[in-house]
PDB file of N, CA and C in Angstrom:
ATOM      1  N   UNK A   1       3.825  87.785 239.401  1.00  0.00           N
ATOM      2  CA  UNK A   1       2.494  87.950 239.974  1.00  0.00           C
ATOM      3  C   UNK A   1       2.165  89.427 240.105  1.00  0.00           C
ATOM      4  N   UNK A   2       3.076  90.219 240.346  1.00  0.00           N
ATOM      5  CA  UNK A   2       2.890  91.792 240.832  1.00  0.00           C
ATOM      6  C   UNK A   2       2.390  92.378 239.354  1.00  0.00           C
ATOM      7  N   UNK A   3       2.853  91.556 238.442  1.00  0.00           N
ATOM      8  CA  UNK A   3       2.311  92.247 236.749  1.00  0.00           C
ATOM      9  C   UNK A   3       0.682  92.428 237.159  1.00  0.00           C
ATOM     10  N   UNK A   4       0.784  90.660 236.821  1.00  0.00           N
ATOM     11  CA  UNK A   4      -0.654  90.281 236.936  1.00  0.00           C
ATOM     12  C   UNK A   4      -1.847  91.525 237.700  1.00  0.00           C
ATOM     13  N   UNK A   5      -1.250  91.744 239.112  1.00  0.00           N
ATOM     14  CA  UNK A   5      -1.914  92.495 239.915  1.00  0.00           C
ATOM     15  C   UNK A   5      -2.044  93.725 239.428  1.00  0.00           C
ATOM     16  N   UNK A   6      -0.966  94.600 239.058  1.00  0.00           N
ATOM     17  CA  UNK A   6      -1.048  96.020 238.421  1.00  0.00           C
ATOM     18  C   UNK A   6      -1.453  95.739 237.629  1.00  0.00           C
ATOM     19  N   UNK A   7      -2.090  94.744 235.876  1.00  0.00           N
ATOM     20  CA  UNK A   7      -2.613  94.478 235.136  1.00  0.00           C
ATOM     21  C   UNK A   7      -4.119  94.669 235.395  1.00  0.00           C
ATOM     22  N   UNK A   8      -4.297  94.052 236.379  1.00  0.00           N
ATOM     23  CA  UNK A   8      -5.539  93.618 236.730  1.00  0.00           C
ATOM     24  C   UNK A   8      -6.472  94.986 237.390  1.00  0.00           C
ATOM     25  N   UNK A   9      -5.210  95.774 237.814  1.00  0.00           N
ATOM     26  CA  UNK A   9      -5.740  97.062 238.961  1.00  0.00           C
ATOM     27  C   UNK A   9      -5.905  98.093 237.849  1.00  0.00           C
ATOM     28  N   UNK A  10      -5.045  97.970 236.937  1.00  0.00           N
ATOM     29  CA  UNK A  10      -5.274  98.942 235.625  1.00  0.00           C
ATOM     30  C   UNK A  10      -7.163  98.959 235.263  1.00  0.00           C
ATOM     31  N   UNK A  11      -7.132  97.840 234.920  1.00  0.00           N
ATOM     32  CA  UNK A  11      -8.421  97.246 234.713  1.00  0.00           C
ATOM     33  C   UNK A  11      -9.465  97.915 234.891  1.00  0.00           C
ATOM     34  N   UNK A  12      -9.334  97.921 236.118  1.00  0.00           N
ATOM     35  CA  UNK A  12     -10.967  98.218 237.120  1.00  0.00           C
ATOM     36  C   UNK A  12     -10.927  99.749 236.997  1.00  0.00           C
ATOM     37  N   UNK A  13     -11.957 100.222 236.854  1.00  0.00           N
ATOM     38  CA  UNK A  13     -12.509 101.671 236.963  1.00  0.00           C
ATOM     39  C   UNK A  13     -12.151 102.577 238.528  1.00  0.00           C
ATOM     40  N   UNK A  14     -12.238 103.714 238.367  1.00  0.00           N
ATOM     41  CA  UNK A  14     -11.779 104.184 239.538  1.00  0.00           C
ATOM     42  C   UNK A  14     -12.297 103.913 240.646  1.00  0.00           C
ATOM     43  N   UNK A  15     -13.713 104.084 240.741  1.00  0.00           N
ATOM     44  CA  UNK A  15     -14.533 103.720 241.839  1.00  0.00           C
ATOM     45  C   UNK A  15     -14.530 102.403 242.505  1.00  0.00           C
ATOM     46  N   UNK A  16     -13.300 101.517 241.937  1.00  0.00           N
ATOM     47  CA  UNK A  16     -13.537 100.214 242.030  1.00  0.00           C
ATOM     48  C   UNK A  16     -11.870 100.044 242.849  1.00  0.00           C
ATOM     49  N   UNK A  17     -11.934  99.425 243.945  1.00  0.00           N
ATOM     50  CA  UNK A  17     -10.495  99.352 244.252  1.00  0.00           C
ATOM     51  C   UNK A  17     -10.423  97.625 244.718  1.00  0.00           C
ATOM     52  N   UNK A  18     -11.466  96.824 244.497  1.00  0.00           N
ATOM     53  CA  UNK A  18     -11.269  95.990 244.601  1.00  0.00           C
ATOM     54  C   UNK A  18     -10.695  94.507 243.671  1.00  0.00           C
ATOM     55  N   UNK A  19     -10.096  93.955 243.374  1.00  0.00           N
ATOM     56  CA  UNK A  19      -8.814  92.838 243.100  1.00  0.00           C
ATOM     57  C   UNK A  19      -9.775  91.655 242.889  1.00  0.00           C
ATOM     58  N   UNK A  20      -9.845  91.094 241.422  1.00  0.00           N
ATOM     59  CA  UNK A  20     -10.709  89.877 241.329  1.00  0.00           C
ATOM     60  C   UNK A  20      -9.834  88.707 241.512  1.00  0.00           C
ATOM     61  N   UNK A  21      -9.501  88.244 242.835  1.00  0.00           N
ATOM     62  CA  UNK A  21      -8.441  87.522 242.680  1.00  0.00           C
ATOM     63  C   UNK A  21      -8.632  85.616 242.076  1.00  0.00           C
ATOM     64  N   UNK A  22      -9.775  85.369 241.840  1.00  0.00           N
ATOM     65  CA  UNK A  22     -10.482  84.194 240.584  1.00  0.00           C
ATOM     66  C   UNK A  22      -9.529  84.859 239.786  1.00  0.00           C
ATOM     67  N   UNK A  23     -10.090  85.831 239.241  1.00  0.00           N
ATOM     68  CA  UNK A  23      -9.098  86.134 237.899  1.00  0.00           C
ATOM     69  C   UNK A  23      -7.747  86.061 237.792  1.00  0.00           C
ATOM     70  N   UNK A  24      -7.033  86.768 238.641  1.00  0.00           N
ATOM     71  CA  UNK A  24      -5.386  86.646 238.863  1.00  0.00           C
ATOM     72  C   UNK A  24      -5.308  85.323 239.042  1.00  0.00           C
ATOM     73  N   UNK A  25      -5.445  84.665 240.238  1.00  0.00           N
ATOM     74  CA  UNK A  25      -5.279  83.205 239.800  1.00  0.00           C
ATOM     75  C   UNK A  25      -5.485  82.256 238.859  1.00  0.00           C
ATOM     76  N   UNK A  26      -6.670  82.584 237.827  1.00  0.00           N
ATOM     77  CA  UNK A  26      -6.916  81.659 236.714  1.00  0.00           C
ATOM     78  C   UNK A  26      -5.585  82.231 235.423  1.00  0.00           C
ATOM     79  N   UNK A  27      -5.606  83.884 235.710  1.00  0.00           N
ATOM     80  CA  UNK A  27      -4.412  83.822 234.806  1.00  0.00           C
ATOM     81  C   UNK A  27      -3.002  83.593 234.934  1.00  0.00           C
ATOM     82  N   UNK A  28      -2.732  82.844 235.889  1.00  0.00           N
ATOM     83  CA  UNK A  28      -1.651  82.810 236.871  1.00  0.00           C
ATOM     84  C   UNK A  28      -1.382  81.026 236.248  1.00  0.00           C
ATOM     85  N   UNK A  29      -2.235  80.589 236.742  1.00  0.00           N
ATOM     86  CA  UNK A  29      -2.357  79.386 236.098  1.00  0.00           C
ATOM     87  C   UNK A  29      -2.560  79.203 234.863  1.00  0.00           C
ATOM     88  N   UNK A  30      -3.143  79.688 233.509  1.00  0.00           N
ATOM     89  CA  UNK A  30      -2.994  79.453 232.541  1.00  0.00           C
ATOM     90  C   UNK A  30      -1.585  79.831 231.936  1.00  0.00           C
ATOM     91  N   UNK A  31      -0.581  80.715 232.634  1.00  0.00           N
ATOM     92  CA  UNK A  31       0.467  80.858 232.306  1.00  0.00           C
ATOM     93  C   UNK A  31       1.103  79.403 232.503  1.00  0.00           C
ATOM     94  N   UNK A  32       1.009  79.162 234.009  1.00  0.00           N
ATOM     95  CA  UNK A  32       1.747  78.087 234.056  1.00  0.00           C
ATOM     96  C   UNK A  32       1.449  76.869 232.970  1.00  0.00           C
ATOM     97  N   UNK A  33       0.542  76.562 232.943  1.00  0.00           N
ATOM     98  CA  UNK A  33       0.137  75.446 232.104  1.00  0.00           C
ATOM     99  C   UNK A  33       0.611  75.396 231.354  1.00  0.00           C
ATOM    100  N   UNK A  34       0.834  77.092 230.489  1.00  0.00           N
ATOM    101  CA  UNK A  34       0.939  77.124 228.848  1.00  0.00           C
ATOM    102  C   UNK A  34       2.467  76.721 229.310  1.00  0.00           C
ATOM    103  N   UNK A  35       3.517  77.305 229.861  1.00  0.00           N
ATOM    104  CA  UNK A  35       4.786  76.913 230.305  1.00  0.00           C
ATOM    105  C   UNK A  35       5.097  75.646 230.271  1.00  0.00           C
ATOM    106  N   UNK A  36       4.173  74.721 231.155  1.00  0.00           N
ATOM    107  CA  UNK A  36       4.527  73.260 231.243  1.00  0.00           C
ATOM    108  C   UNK A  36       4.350  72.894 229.312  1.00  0.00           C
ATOM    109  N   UNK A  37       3.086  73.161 228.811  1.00  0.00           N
ATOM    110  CA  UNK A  37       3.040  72.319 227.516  1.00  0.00           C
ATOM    111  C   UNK A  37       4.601  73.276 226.812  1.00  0.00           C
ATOM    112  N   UNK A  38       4.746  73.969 227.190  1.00  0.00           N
ATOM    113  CA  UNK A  38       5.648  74.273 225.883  1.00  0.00           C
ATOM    114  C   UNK A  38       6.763  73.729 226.039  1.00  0.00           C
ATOM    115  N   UNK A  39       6.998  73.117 227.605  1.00  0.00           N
ATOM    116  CA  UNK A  39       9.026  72.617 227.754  1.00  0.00           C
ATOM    117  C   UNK A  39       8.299  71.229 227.834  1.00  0.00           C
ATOM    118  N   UNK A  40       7.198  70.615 227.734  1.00  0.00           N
ATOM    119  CA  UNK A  40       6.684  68.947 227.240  1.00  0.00           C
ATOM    120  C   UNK A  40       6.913  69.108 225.526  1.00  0.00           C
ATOM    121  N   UNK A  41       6.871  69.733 225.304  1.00  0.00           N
ATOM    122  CA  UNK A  41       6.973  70.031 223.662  1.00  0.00           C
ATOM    123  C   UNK A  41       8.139  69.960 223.448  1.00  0.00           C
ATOM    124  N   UNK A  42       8.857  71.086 224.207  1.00  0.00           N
ATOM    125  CA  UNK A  42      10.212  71.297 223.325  1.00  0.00           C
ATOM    126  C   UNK A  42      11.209  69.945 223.870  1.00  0.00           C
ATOM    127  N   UNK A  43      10.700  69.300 224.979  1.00  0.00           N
ATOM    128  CA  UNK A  43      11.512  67.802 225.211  1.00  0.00           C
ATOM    129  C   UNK A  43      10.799  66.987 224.339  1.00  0.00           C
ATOM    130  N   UNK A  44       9.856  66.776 223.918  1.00  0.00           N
ATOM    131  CA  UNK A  44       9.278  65.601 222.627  1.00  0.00           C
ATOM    132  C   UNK A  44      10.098  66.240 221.818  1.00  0.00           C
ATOM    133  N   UNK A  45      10.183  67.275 221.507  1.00  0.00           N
ATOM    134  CA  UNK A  45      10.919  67.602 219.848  1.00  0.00           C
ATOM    135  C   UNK A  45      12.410  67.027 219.990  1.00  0.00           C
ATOM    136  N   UNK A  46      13.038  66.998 220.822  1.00  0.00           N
ATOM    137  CA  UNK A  46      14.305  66.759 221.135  1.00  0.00           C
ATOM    138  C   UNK A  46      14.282  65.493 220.890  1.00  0.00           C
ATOM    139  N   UNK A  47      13.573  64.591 221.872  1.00  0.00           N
ATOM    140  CA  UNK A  47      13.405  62.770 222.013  1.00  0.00           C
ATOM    141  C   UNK A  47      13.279  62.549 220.299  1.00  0.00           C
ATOM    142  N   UNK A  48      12.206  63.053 219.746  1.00  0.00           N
ATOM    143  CA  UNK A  48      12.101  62.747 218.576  1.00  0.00           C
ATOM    144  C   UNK A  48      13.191  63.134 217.597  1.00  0.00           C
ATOM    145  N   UNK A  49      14.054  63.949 217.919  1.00  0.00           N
ATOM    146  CA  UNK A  49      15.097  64.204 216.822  1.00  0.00           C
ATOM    147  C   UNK A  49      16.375  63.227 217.071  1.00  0.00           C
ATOM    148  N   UNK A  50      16.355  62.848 218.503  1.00  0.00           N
ATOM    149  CA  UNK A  50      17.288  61.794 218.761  1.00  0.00           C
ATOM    150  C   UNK A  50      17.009  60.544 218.100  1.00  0.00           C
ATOM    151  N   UNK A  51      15.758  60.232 218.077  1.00  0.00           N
ATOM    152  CA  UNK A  51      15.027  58.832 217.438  1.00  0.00           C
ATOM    153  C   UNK A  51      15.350  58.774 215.778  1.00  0.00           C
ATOM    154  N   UNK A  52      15.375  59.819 215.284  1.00  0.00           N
ATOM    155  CA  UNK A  52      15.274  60.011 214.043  1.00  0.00           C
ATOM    156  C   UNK A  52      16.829  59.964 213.538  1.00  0.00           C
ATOM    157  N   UNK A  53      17.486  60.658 214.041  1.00  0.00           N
ATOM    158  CA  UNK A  53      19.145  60.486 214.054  1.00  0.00           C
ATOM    159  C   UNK A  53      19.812  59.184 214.229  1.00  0.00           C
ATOM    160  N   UNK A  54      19.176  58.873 214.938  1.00  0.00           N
ATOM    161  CA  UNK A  54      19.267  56.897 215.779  1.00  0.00           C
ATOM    162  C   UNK A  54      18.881  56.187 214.606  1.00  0.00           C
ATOM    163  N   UNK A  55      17.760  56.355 213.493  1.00  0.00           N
ATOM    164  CA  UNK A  55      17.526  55.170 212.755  1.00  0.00           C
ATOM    165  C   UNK A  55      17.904  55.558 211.464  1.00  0.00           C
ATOM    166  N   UNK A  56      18.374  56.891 211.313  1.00  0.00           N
ATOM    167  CA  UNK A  56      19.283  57.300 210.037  1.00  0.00           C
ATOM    168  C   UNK A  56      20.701  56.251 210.170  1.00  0.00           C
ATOM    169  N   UNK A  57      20.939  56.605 211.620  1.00  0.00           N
ATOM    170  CA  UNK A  57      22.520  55.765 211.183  1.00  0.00           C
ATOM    171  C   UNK A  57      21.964  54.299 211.290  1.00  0.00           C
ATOM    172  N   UNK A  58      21.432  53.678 211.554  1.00  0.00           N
ATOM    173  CA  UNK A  58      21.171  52.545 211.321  1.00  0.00           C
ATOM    174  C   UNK A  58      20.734  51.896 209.918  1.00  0.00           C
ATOM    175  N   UNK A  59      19.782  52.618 208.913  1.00  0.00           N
ATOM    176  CA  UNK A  59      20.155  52.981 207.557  1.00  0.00           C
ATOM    177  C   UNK A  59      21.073  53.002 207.030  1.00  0.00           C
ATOM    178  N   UNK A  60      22.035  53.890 207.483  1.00  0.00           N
ATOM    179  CA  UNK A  60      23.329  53.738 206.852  1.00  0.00           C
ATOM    180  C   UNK A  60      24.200  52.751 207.027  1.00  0.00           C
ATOM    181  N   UNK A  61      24.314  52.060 208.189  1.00  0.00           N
ATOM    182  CA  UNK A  61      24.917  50.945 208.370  1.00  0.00           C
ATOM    183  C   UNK A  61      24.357  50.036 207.922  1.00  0.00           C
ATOM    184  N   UNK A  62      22.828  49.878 207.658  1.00  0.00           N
ATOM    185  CA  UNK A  62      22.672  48.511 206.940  1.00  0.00           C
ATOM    186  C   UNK A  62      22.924  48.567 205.058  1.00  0.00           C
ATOM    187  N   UNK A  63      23.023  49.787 205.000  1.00  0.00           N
ATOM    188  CA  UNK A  63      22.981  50.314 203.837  1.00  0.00           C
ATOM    189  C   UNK A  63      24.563  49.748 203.282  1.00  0.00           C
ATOM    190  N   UNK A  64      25.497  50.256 204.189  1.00  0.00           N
ATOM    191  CA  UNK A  64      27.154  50.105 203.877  1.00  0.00           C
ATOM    192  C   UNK A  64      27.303  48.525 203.925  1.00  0.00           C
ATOM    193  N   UNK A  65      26.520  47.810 204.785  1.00  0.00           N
ATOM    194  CA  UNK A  65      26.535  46.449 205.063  1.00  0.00           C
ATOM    195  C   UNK A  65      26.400  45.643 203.684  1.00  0.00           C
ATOM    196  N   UNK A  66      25.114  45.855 202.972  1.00  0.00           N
ATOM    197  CA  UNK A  66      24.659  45.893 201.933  1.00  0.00           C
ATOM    198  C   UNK A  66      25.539  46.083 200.890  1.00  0.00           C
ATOM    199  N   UNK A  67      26.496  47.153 200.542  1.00  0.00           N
ATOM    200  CA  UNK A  67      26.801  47.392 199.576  1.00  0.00           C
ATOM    201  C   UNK A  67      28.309  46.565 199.719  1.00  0.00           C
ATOM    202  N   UNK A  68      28.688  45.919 200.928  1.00  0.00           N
ATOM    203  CA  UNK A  68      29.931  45.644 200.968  1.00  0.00           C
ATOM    204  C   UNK A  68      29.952  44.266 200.595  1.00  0.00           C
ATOM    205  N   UNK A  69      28.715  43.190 200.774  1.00  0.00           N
ATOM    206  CA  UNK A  69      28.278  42.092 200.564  1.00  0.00           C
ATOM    207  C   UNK A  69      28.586  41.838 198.961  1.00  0.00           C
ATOM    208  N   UNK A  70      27.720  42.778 198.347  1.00  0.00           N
ATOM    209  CA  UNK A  70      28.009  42.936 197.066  1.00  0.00           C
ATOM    210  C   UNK A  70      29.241  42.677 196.325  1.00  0.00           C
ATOM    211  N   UNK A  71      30.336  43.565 197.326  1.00  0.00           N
ATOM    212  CA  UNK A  71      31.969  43.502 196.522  1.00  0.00           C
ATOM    213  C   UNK A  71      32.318  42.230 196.491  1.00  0.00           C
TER     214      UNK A  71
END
């Protein structure tokens, strides 16, 4: 948050010592947000690579099943 604030204080012109704090908070929160979507993301990518691993071997086992019928 202290970024945010010295970010924000950079900002403003000299004559100006006052802190838009709407602003710090909206960018305060769009951090967070972006944070939440990105570890909702990077756990879907995971779920989905487990799913995908899960019906490969199942492929393969019906696959070996398959070919053993045969012999």
């Amino acid at each position: 948050m202290q970024v945010v604030v010295t970010a924000s204080n950079s900002n403003l012109s000299d004559d100006t010592h006052e802190v838009d704090v709407n602003r710090l908070y909206f960018e305060v929160v769009d951090e967070v947000k972006k944070r939440h979507v990105y570890d909702a993301a990077k756990e879907r990518i995971k779920v989905l690579e487990e799913e995908v691993l899960r019906m490969r071997e199942i492929q393969e086992r019906i696959l070996q099943h398959c070919l053993e019928e045969e012999v």
